[in-house]
N, C-alpha and C. Protein backbone atom coordinates (compact mmCIF):
# COMPACT_ATOMS: atom_id res chain seq x y z
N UNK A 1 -218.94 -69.92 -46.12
CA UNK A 1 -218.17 -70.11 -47.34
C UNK A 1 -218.40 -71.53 -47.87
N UNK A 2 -218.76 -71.62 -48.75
CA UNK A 2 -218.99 -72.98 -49.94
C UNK A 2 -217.60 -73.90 -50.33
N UNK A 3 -217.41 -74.90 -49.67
CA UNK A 3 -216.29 -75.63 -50.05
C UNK A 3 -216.58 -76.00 -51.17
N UNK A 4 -215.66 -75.84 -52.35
CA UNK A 4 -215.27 -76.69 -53.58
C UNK A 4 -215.61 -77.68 -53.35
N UNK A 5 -216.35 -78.09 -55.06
CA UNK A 5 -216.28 -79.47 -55.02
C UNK A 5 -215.15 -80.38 -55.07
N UNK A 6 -214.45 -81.27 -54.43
CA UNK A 6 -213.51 -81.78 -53.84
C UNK A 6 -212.85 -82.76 -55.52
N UNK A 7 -213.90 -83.62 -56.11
CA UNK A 7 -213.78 -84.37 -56.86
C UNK A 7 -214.55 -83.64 -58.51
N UNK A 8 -213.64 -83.51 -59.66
CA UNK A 8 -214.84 -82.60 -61.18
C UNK A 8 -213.82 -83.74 -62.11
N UNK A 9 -214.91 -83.75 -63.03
CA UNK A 9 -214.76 -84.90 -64.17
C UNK A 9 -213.70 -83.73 -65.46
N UNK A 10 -212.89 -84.34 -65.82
CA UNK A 10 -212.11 -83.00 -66.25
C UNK A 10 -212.08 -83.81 -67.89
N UNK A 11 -212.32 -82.87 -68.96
CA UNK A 11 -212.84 -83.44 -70.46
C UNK A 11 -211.46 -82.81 -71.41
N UNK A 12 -210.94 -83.07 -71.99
CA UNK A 12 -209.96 -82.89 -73.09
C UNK A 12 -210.74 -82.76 -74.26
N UNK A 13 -209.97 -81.54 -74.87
CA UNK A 13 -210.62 -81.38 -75.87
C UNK A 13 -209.29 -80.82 -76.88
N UNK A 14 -209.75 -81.30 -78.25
CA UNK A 14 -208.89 -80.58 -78.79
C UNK A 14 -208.43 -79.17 -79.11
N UNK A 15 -209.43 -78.23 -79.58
CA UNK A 15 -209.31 -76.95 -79.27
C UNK A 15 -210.66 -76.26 -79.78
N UNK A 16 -212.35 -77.36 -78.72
CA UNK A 16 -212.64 -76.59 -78.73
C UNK A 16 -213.77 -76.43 -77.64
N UNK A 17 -213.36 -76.35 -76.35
CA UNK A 17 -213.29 -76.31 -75.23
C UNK A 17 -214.20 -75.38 -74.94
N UNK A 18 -214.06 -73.99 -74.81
CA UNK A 18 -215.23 -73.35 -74.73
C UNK A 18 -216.36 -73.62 -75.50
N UNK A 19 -216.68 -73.43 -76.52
CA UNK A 19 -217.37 -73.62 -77.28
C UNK A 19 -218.34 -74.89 -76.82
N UNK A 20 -217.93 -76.17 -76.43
CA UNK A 20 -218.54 -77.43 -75.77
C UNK A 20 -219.01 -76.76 -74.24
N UNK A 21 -218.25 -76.16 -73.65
CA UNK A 21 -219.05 -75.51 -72.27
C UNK A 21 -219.90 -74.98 -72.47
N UNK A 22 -219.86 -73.65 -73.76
CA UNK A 22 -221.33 -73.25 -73.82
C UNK A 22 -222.68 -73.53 -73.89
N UNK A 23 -222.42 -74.55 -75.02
CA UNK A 23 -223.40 -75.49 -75.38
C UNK A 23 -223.80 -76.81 -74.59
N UNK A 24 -223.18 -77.16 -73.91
CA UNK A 24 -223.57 -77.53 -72.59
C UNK A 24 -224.35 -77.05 -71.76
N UNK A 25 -224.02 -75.89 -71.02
CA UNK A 25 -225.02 -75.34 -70.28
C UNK A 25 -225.75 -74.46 -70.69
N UNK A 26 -225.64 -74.25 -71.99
CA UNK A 26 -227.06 -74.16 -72.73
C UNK A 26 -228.37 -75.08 -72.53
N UNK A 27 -227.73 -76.30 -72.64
CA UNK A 27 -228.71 -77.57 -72.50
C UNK A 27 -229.79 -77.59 -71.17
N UNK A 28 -229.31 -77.74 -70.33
CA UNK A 28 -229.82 -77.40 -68.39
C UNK A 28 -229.69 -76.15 -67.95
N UNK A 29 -231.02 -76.24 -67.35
CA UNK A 29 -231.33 -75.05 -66.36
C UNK A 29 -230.72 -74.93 -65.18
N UNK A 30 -230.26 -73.84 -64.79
CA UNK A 30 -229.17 -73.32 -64.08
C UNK A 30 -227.85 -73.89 -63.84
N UNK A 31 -227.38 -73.93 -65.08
CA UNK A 31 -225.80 -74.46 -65.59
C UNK A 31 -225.43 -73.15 -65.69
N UNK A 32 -224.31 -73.28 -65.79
CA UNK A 32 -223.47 -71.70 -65.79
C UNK A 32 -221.43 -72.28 -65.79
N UNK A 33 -220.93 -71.23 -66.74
CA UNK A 33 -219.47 -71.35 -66.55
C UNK A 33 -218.83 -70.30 -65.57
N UNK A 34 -218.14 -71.61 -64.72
CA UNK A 34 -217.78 -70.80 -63.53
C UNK A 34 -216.65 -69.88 -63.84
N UNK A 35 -215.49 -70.55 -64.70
CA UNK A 35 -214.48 -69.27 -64.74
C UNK A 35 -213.49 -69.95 -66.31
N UNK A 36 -212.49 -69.38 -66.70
CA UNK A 36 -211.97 -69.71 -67.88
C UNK A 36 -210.44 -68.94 -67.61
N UNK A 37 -209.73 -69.98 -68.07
CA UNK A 37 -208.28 -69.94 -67.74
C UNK A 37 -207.49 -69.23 -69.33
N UNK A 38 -206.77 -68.75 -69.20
CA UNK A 38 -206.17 -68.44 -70.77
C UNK A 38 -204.52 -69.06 -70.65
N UNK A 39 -203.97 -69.29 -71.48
CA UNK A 39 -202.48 -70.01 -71.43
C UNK A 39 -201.62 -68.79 -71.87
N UNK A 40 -200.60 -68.64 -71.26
CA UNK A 40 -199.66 -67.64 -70.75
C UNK A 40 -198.38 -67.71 -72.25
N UNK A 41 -197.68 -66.73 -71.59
CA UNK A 41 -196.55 -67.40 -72.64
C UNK A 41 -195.75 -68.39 -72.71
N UNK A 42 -195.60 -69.03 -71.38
CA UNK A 42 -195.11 -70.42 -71.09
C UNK A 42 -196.06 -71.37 -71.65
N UNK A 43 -196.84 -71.26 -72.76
CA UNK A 43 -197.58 -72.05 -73.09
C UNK A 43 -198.11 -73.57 -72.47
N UNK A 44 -198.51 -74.34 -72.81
CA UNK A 44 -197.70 -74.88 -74.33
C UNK A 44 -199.13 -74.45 -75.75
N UNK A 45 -199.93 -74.03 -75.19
CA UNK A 45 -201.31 -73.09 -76.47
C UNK A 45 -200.86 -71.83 -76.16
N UNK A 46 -201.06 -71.54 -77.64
CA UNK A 46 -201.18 -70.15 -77.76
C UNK A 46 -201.63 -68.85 -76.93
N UNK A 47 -200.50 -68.08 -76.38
CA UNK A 47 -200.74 -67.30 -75.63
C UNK A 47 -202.06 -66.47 -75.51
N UNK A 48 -203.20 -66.22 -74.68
CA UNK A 48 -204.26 -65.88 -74.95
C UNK A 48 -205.28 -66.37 -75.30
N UNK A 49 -204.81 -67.98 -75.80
CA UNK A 49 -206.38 -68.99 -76.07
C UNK A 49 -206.82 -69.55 -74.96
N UNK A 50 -207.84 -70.23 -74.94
CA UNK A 50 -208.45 -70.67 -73.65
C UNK A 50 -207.75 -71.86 -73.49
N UNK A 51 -207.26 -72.10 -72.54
CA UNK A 51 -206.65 -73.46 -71.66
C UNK A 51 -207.77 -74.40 -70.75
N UNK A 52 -208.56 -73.37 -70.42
CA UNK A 52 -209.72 -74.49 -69.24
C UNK A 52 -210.54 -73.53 -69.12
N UNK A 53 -211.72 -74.34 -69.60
CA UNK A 53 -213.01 -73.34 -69.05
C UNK A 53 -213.70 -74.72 -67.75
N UNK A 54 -214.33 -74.24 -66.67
CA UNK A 54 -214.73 -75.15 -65.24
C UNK A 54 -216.33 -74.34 -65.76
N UNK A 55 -216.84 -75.23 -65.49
CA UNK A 55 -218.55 -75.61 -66.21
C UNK A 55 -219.49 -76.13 -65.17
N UNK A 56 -220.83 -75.89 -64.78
CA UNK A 56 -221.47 -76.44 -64.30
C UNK A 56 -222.60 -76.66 -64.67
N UNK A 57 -223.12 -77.97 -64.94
CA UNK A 57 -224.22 -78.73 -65.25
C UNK A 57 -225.05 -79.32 -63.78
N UNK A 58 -226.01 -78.56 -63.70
CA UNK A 58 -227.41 -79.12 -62.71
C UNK A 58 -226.47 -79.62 -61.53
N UNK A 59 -225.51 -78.13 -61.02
CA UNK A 59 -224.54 -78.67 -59.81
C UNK A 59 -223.45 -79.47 -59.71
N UNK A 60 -223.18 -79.82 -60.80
CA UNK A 60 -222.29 -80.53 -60.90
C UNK A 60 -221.20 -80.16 -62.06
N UNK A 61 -220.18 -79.66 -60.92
CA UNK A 61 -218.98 -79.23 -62.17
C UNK A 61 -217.88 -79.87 -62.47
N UNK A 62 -217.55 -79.48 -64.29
CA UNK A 62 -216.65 -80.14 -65.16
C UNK A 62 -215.22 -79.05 -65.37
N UNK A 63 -214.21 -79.65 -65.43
CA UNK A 63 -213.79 -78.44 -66.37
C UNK A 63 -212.99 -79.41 -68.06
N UNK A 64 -213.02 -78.34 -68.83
CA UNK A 64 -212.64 -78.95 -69.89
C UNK A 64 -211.55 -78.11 -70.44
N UNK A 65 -210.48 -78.72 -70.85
CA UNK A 65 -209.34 -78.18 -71.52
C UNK A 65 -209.39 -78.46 -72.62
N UNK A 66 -208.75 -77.48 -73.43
CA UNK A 66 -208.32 -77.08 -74.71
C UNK A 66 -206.48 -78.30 -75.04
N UNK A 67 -206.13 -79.05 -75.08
CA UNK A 67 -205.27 -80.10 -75.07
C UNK A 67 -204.43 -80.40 -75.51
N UNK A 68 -205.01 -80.69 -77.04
CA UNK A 68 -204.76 -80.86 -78.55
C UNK A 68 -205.63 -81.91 -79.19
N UNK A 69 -204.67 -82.23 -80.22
CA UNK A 69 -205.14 -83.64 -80.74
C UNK A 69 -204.96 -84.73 -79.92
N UNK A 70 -203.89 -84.84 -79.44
CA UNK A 70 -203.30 -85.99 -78.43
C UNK A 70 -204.50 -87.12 -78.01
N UNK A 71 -205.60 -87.20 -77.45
CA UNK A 71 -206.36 -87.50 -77.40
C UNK A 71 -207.90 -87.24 -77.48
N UNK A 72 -208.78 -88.31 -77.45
CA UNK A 72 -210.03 -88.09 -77.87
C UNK A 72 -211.06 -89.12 -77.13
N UNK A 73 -212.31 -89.03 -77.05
CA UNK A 73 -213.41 -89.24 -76.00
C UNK A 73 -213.46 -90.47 -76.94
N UNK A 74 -213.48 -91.44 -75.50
CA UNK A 74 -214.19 -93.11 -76.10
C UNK A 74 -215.81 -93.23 -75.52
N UNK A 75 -216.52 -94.57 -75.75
CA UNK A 75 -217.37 -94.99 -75.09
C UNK A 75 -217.30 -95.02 -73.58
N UNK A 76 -215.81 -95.19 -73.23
CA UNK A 76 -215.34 -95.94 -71.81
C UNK A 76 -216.18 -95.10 -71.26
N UNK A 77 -216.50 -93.52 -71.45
CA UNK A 77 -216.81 -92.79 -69.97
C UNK A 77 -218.36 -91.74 -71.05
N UNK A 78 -219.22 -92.05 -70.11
CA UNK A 78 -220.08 -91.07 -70.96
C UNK A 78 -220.67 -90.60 -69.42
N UNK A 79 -221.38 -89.41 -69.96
CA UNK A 79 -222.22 -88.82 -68.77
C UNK A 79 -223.82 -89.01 -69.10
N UNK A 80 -224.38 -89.45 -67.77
CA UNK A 80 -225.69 -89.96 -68.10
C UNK A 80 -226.67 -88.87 -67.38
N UNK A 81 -227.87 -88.81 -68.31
CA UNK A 81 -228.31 -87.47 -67.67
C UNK A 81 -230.06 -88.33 -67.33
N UNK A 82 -230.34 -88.22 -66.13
CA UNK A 82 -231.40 -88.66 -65.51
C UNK A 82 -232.48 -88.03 -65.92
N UNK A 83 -233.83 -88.72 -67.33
CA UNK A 83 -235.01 -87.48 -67.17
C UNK A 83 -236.13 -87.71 -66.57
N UNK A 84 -236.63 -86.69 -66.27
CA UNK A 84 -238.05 -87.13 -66.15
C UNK A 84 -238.69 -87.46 -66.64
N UNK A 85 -238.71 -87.24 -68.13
CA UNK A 85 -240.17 -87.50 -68.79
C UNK A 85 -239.62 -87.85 -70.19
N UNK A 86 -240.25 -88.20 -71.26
CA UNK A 86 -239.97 -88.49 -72.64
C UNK A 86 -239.91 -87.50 -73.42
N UNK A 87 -240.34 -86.34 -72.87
CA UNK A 87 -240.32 -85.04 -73.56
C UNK A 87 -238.77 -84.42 -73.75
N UNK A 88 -237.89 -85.03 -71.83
CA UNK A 88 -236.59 -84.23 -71.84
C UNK A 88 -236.14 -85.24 -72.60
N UNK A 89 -235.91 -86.45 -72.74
CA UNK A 89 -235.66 -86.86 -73.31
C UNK A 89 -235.20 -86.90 -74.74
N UNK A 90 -236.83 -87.07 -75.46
CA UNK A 90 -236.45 -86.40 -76.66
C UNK A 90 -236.16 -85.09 -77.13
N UNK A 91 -235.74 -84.12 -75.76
CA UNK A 91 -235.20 -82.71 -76.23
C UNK A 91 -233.66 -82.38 -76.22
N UNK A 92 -232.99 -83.54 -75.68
CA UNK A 92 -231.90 -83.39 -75.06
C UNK A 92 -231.21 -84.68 -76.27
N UNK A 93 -231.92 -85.47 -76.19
CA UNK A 93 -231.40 -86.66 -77.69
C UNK A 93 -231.23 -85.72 -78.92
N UNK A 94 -232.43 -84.87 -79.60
CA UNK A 94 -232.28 -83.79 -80.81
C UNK A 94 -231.29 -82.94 -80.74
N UNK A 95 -230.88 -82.13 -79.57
CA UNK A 95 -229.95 -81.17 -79.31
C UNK A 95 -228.74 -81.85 -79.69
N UNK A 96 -228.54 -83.11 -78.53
CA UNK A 96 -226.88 -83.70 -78.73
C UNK A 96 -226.78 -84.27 -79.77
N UNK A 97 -227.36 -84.90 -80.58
CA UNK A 97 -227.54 -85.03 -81.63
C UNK A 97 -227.12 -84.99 -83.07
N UNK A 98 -227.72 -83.22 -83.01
CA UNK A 98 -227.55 -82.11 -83.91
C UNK A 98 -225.89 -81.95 -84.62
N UNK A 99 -226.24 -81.56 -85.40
CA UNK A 99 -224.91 -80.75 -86.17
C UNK A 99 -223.26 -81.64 -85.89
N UNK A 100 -223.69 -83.08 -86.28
CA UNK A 100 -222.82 -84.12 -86.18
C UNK A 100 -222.72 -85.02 -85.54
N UNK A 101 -223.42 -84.75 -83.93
CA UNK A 101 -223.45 -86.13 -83.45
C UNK A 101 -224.25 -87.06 -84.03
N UNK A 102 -223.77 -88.35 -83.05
CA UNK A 102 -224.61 -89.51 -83.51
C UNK A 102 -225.36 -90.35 -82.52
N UNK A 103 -226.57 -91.12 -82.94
CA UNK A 103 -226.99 -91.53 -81.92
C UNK A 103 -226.32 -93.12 -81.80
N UNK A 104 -226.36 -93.65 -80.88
CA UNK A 104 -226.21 -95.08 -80.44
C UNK A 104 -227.58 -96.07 -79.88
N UNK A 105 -226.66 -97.20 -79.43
CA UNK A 105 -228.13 -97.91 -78.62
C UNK A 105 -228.25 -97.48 -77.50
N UNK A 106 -229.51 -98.21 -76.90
CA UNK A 106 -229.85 -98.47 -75.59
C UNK A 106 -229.43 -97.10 -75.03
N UNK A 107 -229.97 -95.91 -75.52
CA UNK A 107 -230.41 -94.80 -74.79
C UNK A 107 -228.73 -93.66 -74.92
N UNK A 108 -227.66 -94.29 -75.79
CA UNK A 108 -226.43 -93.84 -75.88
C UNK A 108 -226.54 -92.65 -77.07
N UNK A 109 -225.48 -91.60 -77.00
CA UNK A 109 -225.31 -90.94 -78.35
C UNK A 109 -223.97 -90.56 -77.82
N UNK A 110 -223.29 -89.76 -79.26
CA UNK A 110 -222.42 -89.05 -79.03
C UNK A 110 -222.45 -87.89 -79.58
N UNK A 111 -222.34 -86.42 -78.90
CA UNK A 111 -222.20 -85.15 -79.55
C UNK A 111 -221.22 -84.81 -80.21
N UNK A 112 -221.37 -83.55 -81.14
CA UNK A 112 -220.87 -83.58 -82.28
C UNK A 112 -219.61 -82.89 -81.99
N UNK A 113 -219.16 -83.31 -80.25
CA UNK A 113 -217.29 -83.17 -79.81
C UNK A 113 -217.04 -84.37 -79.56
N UNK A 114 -217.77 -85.57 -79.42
CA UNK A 114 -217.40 -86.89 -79.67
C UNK A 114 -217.63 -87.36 -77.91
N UNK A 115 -217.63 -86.49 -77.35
CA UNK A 115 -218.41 -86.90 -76.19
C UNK A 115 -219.72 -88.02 -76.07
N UNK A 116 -219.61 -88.85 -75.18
CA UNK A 116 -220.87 -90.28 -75.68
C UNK A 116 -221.42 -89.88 -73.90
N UNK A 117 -223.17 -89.52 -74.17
CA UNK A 117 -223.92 -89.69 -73.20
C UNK A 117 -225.02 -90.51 -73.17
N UNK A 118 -225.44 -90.70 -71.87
CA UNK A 118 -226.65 -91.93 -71.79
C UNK A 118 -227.68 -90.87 -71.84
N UNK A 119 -228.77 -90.74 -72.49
CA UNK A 119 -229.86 -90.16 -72.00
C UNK A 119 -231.38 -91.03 -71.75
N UNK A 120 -231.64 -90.86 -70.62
CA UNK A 120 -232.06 -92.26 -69.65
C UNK A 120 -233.47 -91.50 -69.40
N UNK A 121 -234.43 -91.89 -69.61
CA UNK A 121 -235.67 -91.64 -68.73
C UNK A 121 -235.41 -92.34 -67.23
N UNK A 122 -236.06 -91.98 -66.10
CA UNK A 122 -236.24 -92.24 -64.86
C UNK A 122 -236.70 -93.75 -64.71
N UNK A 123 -237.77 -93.64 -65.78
CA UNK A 123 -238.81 -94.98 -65.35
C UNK A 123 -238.31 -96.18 -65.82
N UNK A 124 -236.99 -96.18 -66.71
CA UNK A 124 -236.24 -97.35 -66.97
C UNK A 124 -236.18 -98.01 -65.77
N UNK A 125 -235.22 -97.29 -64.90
CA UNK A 125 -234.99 -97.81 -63.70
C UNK A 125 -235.95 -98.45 -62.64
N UNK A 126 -236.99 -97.55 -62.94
CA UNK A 126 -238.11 -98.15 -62.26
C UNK A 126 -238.79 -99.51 -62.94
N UNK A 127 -238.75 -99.71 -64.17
CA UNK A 127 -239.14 -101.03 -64.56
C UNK A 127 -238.40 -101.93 -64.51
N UNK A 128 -236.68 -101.50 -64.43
CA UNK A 128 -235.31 -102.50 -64.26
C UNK A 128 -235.69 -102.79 -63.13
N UNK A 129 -236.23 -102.64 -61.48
CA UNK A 129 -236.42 -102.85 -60.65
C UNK A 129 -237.92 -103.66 -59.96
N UNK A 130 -238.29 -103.83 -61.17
CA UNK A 130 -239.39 -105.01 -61.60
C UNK A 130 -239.40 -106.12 -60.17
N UNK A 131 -240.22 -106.46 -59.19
CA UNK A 131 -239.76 -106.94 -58.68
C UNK A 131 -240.46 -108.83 -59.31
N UNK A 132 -241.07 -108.56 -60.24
CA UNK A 132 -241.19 -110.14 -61.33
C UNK A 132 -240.58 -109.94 -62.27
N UNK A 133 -239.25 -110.73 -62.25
CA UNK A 133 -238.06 -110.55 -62.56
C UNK A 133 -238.34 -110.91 -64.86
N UNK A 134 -239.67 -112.06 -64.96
CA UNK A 134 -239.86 -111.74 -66.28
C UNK A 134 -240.00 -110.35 -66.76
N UNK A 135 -240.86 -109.61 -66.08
CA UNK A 135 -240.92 -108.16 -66.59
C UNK A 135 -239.75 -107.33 -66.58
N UNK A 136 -239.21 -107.52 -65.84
CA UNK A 136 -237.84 -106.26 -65.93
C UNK A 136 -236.73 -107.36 -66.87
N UNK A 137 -237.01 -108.51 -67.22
CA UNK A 137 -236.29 -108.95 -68.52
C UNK A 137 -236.84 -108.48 -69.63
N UNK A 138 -238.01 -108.18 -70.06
CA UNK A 138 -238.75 -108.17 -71.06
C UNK A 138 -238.45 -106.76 -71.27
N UNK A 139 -238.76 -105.91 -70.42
CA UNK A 139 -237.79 -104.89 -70.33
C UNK A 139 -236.78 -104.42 -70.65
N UNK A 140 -235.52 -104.97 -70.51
CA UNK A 140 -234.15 -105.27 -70.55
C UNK A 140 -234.30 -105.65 -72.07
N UNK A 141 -235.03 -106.56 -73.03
CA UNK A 141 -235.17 -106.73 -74.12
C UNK A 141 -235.79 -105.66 -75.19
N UNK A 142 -236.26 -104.77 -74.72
CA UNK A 142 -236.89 -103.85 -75.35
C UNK A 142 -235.74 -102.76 -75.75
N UNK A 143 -235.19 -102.29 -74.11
CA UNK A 143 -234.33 -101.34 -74.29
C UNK A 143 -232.88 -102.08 -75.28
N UNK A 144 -232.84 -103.23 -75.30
CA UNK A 144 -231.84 -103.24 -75.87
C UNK A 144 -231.66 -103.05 -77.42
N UNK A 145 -233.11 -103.14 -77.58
CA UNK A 145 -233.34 -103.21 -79.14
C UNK A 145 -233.51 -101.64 -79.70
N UNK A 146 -233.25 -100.72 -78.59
CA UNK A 146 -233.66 -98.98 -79.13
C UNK A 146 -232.40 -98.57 -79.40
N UNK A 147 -232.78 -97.51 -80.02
CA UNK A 147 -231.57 -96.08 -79.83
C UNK A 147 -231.87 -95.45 -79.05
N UNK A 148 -232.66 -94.35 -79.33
CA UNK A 148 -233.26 -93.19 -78.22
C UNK A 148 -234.33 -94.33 -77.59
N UNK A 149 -234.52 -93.88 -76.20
CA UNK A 149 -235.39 -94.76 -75.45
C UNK A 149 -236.44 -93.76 -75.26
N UNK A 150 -237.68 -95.45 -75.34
CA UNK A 150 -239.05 -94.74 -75.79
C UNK A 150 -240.11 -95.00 -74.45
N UNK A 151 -240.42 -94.33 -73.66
CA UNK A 151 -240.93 -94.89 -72.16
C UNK A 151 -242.54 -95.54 -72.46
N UNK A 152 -243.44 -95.56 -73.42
CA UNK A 152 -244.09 -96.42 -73.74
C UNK A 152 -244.09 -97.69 -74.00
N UNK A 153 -243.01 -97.23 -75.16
CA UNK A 153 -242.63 -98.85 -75.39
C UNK A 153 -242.01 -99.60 -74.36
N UNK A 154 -241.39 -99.17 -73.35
CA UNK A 154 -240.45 -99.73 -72.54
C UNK A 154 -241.81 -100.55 -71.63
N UNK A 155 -243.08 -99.45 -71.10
CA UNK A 155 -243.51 -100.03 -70.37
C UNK A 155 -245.05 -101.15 -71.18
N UNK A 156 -244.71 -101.31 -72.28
CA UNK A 156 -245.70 -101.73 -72.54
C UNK A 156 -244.82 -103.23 -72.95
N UNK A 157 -243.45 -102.86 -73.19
CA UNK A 157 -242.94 -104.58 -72.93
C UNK A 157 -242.84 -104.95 -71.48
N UNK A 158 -243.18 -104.41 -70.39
CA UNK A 158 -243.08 -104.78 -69.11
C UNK A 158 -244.90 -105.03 -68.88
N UNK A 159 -245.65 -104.73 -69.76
CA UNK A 159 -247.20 -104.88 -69.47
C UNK A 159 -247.77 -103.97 -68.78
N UNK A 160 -247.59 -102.86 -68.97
CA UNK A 160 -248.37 -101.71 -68.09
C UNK A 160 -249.00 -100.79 -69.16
């Protein structure tokens, strides 16, 4: 038997909760929604709307409630999605993107539920770890000057 994951990042939403799960694990391969809660007559939502849908992204599960207005997603917390290549990159920047989001710097956006993610190529890290510390500054100067991050450019301000 599979113990639960012990610790899930839990997302507020105003009311539209499923809808952000779908399209979520739309995004990644073998994401899937694990189960979806409906609110009773003891409310406090409308009897029969969704209260919590529990989501999993590349193993790692969320759940997100339906809330209200009450609150809304800052910078403070974004989810950063590790790519391989410049391709996921720029497939996963267009998607979140899309149909209202916005992009930010240094590899940031926010989707069009106001959710703010990092979308990071791999090899950042690998040039942040520069062990001639000019290059992984020069580095550090490049990315700071992007929006979507560009792994050429990154490594061609590090000289490779």
């Amino acid at each position: 038997m599979q113990q639960a994951q012990k610790i899930k990042t839990f997302l507020w939403y105003d009311d539209q909760a499923e809808e952000a799960a779908n399209f979520y694990v739309s995004l990644f391969e073998g994401s899937r929604i694990v189960e979806v809660t409906r609110y009773s007559e003891a409310g406090p939502g409308e009897p029969g709307s969704v209260m919590t849908v529990v989501f999993e992204l590349a193993g790692q599960q969320y759940v997100a409630l339906n809330g209200g207005p009450q609150f809304t997603f800052t910078e403070a917390v974004s989810l950063q999605v590790d790519c391989d290549s410049q391709e996921e990159v720029d497939s996963l920047w267009e998607k979140l993107t899309a149909d209202g989001g916005r992009p930010g710097p240094c590899g940031w956006l926010k989707d069009k539920y106001g959710l703010s993610w990092q979308i990071v190529p791999r090899r950042l890290f690998e040039l942040l770890a520069d062990s001639d510390k000019r290059r992984a500054e020069a580095v550090t100067r490049a990315m700071l000057g992007m929006g979507k991050l560009d792994v050429a450019q990154l490594e061609a301000a590090a000289g490779q």
